[in-house]
Protein backbone atom coordinates (compact mmCIF):
# COMPACT_ATOMS: atom_id res chain seq x y z
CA UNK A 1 -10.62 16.44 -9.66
CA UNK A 2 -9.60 12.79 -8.47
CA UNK A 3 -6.53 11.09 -8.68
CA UNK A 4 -6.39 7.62 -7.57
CA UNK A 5 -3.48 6.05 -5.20
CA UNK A 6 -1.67 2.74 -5.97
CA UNK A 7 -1.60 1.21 -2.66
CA UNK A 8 -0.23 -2.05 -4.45
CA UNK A 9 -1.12 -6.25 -3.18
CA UNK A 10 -1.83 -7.81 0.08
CA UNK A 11 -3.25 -10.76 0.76
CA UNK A 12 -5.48 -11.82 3.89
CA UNK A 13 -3.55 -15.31 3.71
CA UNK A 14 -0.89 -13.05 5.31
CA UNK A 15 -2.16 -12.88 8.19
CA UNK A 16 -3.44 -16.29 8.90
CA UNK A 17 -0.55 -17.38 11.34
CA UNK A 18 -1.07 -14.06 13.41
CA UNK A 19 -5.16 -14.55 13.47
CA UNK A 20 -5.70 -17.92 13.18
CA UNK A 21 -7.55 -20.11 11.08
CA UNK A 22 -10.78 -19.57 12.31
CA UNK A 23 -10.94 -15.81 12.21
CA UNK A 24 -9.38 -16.10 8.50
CA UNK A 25 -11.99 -18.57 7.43
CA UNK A 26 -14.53 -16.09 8.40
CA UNK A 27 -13.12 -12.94 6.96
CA UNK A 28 -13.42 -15.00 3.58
CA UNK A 29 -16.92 -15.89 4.66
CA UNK A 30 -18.42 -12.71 5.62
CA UNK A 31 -16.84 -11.12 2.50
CA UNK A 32 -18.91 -13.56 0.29
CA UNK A 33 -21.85 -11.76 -0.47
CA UNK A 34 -19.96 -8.67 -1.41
CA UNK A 35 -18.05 -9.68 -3.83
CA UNK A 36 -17.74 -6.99 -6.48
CA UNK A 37 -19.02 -4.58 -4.76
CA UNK A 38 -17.63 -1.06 -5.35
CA UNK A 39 -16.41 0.58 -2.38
CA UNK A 40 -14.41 4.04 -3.07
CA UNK A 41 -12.35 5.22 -0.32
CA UNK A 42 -12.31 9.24 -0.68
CA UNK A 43 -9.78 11.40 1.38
CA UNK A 44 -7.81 14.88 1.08
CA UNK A 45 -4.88 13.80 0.74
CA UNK A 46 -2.69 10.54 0.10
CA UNK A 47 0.14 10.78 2.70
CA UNK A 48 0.43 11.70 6.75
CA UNK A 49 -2.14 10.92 9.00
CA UNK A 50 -3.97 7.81 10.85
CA UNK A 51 -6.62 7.54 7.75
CA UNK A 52 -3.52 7.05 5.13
CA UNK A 53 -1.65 4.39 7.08
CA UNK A 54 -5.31 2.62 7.03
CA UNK A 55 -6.34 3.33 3.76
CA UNK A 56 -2.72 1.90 2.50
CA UNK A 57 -3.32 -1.53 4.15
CA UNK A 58 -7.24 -1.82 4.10
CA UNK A 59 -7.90 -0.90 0.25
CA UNK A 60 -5.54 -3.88 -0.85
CA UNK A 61 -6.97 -6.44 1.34
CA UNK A 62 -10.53 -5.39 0.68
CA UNK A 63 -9.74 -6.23 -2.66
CA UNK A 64 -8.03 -9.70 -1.65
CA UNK A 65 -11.24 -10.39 -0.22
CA UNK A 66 -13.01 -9.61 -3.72
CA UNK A 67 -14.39 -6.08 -3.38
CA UNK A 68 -13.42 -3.62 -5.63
CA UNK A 69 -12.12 -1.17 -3.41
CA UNK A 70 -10.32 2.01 -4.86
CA UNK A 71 -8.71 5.04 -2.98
CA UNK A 72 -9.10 8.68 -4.51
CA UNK A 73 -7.68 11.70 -3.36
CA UNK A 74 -9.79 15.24 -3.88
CA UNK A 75 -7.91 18.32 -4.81
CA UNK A 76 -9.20 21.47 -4.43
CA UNK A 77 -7.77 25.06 -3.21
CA UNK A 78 -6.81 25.91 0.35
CA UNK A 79 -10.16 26.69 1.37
CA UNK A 80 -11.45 23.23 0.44
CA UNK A 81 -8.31 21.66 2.71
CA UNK A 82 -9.50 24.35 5.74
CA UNK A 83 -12.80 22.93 5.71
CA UNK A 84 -11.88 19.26 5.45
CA UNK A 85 -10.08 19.65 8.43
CA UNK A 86 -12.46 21.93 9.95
CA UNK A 87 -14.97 19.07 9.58
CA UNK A 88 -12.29 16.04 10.45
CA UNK A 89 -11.75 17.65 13.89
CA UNK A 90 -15.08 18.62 14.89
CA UNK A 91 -16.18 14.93 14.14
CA UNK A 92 -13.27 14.41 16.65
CA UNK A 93 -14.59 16.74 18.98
CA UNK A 94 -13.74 19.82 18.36
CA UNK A 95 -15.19 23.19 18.61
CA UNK A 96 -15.78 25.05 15.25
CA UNK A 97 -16.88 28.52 15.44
């Protein structure tokens, strides 16, 4: 089961007195040839963490730049939570036995 996660409006315009003009002007360029594209953002849970402070900021600004960008969270039983993290730190480093 997947719920999605409101992450609400931001707007790359934003940022365009921290960044500059030029680096703006090409985040709007390089985005071009993917607008529409679906991009779904799937994670184990919707709060706490590095990955939801990203998702929170990146998912509305990927959609700013015209993507259609979504965030979904997976549910599942404990096990299915033991293994995600199982897997998330092993990709970190980790060793799994």
């Amino acid at each position: 089961m997947l719920t999605p996660v409101a992450t609400g409006q931001k707007s790359i315009e934003d940022y365009r007195s921290i960044i500059g003009n030029e680096q703006t002007d090409e985040i709007h360029r390089l985005s071009e040839p993917f607008k529409g594209a679906r991009v779904l953002h799937l994670n184990a849970t919707a709060f706490g963490g590095g990955v939801a402070e990203l998702l929170n900021s990146i998912v509305p600004l990927m959609n700013d730049a015209g993507l259609n960008a979504e965030w979904q969270v997976m549910h599942g039983a404990d096990e299915f939570y033991q293994v995600s993290k199982a897997l998330h730190n092993s990709l970190q480093g980790m060793q799994i036995s």
